[in-house]
C-alpha atoms as a PDB file:
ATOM      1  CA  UNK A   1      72.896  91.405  76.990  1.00  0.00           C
ATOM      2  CA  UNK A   2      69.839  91.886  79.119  1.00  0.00           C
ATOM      3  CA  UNK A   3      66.191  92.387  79.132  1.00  0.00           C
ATOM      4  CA  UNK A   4      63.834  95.233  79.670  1.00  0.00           C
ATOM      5  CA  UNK A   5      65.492  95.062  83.531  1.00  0.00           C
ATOM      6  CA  UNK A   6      67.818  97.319  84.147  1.00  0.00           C
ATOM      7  CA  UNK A   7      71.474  95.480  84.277  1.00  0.00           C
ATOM      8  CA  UNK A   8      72.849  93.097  81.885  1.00  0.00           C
ATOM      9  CA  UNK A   9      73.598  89.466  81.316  1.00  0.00           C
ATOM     10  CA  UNK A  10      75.800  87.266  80.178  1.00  0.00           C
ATOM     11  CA  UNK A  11      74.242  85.078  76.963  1.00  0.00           C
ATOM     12  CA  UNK A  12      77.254  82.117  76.267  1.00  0.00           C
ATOM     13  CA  UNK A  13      76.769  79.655  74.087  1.00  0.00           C
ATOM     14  CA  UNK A  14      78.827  77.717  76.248  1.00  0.00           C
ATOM     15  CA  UNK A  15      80.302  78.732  80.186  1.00  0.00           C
ATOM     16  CA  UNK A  16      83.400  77.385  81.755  1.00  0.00           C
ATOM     17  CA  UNK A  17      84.033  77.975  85.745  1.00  0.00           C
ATOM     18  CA  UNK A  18      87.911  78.982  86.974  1.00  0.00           C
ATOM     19  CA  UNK A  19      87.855  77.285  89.833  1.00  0.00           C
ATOM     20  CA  UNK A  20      90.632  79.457  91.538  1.00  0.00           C
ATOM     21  CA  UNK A  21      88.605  79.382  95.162  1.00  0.00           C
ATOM     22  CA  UNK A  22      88.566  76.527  97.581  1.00  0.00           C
ATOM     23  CA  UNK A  23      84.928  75.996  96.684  1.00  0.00           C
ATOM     24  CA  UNK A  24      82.031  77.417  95.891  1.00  0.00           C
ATOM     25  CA  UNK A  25      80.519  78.268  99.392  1.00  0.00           C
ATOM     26  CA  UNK A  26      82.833  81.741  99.237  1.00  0.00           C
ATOM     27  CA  UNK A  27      81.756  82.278  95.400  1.00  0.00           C
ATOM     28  CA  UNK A  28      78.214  82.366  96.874  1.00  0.00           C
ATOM     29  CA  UNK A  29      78.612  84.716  99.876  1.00  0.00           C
ATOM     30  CA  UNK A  30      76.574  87.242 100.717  1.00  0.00           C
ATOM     31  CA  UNK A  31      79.172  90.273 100.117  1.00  0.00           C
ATOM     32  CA  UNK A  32      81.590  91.018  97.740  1.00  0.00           C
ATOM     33  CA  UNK A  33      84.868  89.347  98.568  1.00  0.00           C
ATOM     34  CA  UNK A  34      87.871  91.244  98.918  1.00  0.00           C
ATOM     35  CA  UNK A  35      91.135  90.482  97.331  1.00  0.00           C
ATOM     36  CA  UNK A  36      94.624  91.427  97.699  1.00  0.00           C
ATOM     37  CA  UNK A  37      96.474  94.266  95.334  1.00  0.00           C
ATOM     38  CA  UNK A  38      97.920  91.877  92.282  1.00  0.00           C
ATOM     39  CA  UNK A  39      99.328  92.828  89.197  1.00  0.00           C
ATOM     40  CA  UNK A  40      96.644  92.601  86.567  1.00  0.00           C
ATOM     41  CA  UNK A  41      97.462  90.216  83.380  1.00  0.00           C
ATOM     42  CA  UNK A  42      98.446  92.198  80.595  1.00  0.00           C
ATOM     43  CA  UNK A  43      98.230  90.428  77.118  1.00  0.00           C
ATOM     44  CA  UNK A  44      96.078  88.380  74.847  1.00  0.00           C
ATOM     45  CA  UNK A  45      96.351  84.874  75.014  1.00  0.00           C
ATOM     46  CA  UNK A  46      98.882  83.604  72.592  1.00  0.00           C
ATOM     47  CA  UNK A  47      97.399  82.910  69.076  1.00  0.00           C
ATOM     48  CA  UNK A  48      93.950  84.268  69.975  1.00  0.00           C
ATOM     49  CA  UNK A  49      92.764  85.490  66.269  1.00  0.00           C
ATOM     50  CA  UNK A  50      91.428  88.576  67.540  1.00  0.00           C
ATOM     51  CA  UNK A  51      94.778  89.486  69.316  1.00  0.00           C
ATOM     52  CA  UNK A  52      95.188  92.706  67.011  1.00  0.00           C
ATOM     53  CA  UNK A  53      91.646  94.086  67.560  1.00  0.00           C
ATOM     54  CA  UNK A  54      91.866  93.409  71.077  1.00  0.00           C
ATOM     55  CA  UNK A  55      95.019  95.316  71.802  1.00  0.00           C
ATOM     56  CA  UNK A  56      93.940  98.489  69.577  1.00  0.00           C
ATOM     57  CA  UNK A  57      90.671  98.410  72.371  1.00  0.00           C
ATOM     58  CA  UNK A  58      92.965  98.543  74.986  1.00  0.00           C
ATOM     59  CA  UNK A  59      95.320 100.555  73.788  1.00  0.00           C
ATOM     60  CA  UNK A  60      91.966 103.007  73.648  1.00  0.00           C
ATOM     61  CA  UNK A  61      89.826 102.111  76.852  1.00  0.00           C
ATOM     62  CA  UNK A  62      92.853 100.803  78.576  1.00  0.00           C
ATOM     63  CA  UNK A  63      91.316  97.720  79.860  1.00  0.00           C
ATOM     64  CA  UNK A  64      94.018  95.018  80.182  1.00  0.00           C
ATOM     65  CA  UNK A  65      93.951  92.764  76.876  1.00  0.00           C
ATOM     66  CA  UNK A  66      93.856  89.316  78.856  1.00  0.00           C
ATOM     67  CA  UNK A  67      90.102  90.937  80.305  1.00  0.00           C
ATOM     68  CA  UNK A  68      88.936  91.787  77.080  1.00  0.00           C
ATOM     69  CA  UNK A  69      89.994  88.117  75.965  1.00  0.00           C
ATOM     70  CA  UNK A  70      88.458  86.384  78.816  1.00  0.00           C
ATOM     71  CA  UNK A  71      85.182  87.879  78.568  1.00  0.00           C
ATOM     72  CA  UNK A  72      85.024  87.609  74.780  1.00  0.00           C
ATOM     73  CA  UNK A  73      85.576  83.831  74.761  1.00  0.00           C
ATOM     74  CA  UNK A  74      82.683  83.741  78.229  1.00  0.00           C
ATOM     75  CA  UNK A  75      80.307  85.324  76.187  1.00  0.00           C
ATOM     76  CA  UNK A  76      80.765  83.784  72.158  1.00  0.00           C
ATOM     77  CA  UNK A  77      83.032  81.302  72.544  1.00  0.00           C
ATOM     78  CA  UNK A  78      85.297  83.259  70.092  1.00  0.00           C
ATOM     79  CA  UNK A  79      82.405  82.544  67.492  1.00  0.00           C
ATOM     80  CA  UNK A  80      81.943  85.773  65.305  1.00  0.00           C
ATOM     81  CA  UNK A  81      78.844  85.171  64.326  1.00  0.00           C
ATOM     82  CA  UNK A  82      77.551  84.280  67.302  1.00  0.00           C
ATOM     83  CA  UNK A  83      73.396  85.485  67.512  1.00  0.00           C
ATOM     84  CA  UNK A  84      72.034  84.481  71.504  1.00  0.00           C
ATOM     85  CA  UNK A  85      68.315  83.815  71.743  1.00  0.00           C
ATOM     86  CA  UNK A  86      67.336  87.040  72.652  1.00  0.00           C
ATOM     87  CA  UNK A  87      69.457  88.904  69.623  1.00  0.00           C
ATOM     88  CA  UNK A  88      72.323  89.594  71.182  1.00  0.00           C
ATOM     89  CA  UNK A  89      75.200  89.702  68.290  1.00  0.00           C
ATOM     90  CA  UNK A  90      78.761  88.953  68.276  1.00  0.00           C
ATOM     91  CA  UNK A  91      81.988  88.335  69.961  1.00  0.00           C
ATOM     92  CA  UNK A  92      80.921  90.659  73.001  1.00  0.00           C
ATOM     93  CA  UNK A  93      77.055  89.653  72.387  1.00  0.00           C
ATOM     94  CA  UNK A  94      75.715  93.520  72.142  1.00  0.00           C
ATOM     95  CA  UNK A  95      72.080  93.601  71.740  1.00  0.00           C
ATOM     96  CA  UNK A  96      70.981  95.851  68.333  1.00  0.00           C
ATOM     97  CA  UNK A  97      70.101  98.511  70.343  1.00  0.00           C
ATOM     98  CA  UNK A  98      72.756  99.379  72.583  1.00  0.00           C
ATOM     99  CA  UNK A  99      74.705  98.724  69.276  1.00  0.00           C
ATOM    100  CA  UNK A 100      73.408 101.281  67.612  1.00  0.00           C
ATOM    101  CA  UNK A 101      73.766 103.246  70.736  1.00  0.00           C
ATOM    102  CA  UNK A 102      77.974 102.302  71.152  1.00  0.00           C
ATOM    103  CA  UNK A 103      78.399 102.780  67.341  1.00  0.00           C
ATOM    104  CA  UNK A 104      77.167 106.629  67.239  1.00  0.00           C
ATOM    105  CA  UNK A 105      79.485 106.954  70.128  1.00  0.00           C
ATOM    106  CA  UNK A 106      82.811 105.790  69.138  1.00  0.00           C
ATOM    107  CA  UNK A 107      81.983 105.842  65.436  1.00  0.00           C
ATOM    108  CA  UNK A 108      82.122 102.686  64.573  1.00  0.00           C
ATOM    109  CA  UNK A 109      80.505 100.923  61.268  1.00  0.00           C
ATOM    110  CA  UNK A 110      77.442  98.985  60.645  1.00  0.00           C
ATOM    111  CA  UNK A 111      78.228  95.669  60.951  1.00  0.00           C
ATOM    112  CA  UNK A 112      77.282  94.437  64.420  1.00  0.00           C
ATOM    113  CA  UNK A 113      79.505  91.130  63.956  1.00  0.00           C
ATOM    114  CA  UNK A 114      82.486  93.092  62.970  1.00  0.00           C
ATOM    115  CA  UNK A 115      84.999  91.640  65.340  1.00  0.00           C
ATOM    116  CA  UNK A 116      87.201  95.341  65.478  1.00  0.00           C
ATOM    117  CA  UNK A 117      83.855  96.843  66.483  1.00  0.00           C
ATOM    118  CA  UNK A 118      81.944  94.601  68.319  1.00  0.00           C
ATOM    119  CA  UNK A 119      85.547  93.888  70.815  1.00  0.00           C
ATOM    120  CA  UNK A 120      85.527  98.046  70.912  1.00  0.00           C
ATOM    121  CA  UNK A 121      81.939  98.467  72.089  1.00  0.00           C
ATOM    122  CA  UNK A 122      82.617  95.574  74.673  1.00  0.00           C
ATOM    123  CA  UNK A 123      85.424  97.183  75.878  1.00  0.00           C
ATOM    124  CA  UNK A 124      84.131 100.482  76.448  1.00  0.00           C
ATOM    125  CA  UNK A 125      81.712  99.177  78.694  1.00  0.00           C
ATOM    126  CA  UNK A 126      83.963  97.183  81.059  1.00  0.00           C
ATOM    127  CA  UNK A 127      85.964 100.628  81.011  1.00  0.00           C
ATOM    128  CA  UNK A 128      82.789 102.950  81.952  1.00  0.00           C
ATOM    129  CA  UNK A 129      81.936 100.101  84.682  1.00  0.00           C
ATOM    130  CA  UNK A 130      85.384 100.210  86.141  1.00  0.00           C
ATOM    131  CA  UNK A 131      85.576 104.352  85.691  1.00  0.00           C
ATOM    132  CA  UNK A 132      81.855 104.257  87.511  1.00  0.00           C
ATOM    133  CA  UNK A 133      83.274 101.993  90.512  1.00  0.00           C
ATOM    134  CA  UNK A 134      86.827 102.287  90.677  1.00  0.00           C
ATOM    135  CA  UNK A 135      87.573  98.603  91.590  1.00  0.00           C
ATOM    136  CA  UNK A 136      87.997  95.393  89.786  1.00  0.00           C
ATOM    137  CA  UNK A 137      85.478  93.539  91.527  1.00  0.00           C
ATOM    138  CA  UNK A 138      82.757  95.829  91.705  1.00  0.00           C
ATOM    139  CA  UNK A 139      83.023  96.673  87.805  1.00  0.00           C
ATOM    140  CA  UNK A 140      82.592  92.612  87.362  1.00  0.00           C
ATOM    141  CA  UNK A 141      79.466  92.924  89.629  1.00  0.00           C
ATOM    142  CA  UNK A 142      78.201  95.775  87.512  1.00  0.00           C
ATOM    143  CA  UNK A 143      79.275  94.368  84.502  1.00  0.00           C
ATOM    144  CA  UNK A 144      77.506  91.204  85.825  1.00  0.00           C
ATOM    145  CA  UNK A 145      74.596  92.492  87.251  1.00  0.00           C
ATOM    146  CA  UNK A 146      73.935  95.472  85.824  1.00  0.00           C
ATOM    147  CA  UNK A 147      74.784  99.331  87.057  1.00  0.00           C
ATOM    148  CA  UNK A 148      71.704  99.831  88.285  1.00  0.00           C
ATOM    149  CA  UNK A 149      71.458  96.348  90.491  1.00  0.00           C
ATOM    150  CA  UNK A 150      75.147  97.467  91.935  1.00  0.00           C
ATOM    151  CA  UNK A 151      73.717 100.980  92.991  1.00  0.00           C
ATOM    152  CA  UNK A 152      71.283  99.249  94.958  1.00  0.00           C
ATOM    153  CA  UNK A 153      73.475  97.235  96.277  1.00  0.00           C
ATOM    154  CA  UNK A 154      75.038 100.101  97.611  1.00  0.00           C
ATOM    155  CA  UNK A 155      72.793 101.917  98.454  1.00  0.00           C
ATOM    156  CA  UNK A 156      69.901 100.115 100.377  1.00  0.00           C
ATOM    157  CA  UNK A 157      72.203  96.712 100.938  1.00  0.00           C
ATOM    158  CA  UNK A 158      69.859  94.800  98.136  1.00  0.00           C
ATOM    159  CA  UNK A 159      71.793  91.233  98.014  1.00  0.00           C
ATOM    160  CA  UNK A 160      73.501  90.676  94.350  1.00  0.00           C
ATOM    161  CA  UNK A 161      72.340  87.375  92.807  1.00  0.00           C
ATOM    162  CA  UNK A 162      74.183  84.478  93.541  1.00  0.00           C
ATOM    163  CA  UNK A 163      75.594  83.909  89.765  1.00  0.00           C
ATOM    164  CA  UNK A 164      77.100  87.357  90.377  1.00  0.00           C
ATOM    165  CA  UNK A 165      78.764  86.925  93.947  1.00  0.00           C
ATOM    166  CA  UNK A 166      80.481  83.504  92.453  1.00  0.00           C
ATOM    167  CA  UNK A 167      81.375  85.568  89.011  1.00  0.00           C
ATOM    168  CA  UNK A 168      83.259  88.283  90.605  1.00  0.00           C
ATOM    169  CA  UNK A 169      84.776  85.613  93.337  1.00  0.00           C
ATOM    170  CA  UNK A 170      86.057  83.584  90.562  1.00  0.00           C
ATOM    171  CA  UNK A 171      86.674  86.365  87.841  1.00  0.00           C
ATOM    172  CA  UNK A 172      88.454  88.629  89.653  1.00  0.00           C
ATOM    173  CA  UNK A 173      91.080  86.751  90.770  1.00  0.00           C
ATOM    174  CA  UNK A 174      91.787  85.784  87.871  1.00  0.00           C
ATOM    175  CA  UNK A 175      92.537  89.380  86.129  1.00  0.00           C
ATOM    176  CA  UNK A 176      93.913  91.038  89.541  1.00  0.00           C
ATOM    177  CA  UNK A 177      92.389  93.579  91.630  1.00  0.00           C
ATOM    178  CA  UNK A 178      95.000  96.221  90.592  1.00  0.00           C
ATOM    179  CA  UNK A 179      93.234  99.171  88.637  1.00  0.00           C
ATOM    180  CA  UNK A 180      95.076  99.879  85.266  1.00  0.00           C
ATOM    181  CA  UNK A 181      96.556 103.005  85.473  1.00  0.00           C
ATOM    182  CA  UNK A 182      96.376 106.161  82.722  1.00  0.00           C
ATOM    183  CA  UNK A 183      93.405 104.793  81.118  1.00  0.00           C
ATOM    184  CA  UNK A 184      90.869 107.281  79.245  1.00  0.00           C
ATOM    185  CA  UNK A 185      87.789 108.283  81.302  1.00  0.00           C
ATOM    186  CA  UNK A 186      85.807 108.827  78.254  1.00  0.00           C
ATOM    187  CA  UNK A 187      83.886 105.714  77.478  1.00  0.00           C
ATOM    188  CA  UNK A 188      80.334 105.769  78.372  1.00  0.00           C
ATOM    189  CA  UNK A 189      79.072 108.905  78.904  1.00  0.00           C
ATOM    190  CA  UNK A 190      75.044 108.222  77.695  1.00  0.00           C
ATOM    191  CA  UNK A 191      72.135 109.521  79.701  1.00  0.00           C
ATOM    192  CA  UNK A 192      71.129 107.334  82.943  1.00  0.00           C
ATOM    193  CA  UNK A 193      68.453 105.593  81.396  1.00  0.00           C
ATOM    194  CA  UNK A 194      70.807 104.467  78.794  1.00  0.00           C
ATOM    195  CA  UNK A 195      73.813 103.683  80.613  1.00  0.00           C
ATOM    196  CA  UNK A 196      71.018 101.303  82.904  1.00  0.00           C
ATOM    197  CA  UNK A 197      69.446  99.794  79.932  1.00  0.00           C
ATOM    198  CA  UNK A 198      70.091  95.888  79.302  1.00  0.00           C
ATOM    199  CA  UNK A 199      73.676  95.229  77.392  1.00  0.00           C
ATOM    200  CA  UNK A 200      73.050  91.434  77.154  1.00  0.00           C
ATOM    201  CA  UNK A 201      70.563  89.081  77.105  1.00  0.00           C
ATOM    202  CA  UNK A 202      69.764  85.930  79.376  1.00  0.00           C
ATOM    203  CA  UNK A 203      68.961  82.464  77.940  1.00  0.00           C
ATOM    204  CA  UNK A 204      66.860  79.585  78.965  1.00  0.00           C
ATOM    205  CA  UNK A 205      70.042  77.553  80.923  1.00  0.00           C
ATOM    206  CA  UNK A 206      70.409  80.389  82.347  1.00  0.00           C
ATOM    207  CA  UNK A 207      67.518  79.246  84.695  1.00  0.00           C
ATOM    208  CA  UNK A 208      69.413  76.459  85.831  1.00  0.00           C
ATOM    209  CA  UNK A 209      71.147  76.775  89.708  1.00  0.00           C
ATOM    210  CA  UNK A 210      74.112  78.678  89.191  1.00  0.00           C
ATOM    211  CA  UNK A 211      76.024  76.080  91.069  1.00  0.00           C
ATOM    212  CA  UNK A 212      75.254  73.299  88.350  1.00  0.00           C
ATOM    213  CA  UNK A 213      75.745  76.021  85.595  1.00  0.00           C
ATOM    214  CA  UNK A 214      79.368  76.715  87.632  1.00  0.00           C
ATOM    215  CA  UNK A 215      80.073  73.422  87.259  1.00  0.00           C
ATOM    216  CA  UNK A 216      78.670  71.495  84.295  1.00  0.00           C
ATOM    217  CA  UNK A 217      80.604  74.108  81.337  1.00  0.00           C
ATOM    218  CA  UNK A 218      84.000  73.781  81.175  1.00  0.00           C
ATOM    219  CA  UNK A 219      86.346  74.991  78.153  1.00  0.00           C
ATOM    220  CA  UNK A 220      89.600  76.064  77.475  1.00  0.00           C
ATOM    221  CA  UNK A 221      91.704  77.935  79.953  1.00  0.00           C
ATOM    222  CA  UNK A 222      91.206  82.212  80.402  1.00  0.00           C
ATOM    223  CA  UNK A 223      94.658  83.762  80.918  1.00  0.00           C
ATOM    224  CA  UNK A 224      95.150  83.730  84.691  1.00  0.00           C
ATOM    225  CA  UNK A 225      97.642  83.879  87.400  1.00  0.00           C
ATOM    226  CA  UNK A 226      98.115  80.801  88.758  1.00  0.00           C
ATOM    227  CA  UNK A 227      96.936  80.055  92.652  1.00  0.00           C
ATOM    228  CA  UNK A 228     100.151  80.634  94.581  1.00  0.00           C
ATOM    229  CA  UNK A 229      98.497  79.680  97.864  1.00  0.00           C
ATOM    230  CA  UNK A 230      98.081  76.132  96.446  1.00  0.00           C
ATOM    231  CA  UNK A 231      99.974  75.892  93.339  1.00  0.00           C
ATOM    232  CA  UNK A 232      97.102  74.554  91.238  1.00  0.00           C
ATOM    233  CA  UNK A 233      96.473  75.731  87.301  1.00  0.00           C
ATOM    234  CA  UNK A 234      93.488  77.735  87.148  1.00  0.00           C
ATOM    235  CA  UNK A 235      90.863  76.020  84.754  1.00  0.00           C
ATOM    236  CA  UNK A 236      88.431  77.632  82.603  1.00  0.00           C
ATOM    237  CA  UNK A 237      85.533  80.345  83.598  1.00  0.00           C
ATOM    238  CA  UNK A 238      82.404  81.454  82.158  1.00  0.00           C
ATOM    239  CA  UNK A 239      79.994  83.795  83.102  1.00  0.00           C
ATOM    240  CA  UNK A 240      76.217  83.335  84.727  1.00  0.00           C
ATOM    241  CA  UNK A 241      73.423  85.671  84.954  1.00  0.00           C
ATOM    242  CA  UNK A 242      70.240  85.012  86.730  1.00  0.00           C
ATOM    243  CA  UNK A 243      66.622  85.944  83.891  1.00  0.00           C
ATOM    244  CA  UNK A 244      65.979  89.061  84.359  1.00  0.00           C
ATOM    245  CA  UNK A 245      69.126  90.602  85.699  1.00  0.00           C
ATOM    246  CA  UNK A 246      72.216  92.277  84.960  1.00  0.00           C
ATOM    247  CA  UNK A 247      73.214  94.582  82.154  1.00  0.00           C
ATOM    248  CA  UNK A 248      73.775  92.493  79.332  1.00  0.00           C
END
């Protein structure tokens, strides 16, 4: 996930854009855009192998499966021994040390690339972002740009980066802006400096304009609800982070 900068980022071997907006000018806005209440997608894809482990984390954070999905495949590609980089390990690329810092928490094992784990310790944190916030898109910003980027954000009106604006514009349609309801508040619950401490790590393409990183990596499809403004599929996503920010 993310440096010695408070926030985190998303390391992908490779990063596919849902292109569910008109175009990129909104993804790159200067606020946060707002979306109508949709039902939230519910389910794995089909025949994803890690369909088991994912439901068990939602079942437990309750975090919607096809979220947990979608970000795994952004951030590994679905490759379980996937090592960014920087370190960062895994289906959910967790950096060693917030690792060790999930597994003492939930009790999970050693193994870092353990896909039951590693899916576990992703979800919690998409669940303490969304507990922290309270709305879909501004847990993707957090999630995005780190916790402690959002709060000033907030607070003093500090612009998010640009990979972050167009992540949540074209994420967040994508999973619905509905809050699950009856899920556990008990995920994250570390010390401040902790919970702001990088999650994931940034790479060298990283560097590279978010709008040619938007649109050079494709891949396969995330679950999504289609456009029903236009009728069009929605094609793939994949996640961005400026160096140096986020929480990865």
């Amino acid at each position: 996930m993310r440096r010695s900068v408070a926030g985190r980022t998303f390391s992908v071997r490779h990063r596919a854009v849902l292109l569910l907006l008109s175009g990129l000018a909104s993804a790159t806005s200067a606020t946060l855009p707002v979306f109508a209440q949709t039902p939230p997608a519910t389910r794995a894809a089909a025949g994803d192998p890690y369909a088991a482990h994912i439901a068990e984390a939602s079942q437990r954070f309750g975090i919607p499966q096809a979220w947990i999905a979608a970000v795994k495949r952004a951030e590994s590609n679905n490759d379980l021994r996937a090592v960014s980089s920087t370190g960062a390990l895994g289906l959910m690329q967790i950096m060693p040390e917030t690792w060790a810092e999930l597994r003492a928490r939930y009790g999970l094992g050693s193994d870092a690339f353990d896909p039951r784990d590693n899916i576990i310790a992703g979800t919690a944190y998409l669940r303490e972002m969304l507990d922290r916030y309270g709305t879909v898109p501004a847990m993707l910003a957090a999630y995005n740009a780190g916790p402690a980027r959002y709060d000033e954000h907030l607070a003093a009106g500090r612009s998010l980066p640009a990979e972050t604006r167009a992540y949540v514009a074209l994420l967040a349609p994508a999973l619905g802006s509905a809050v699950p309801l009856g899920g556990p508040r008990t995920a994250l619950r570390q010390s401040r400096d902790w919970r702001e401490a990088p999650l994931f790590a940034a790479r060298e393409e990283d560097r590279q304009p978010a709008t040619d990183r938007l649109q050079n990596r494709l891949r396969p499809p995330v679950p999504a609800q289609a456009d029903s403004a236009s009728g069009s599929q929605a094609a793939p996503i994949f996640l961005t982070r400026r160096e140096g920010e986020g929480p990865q």
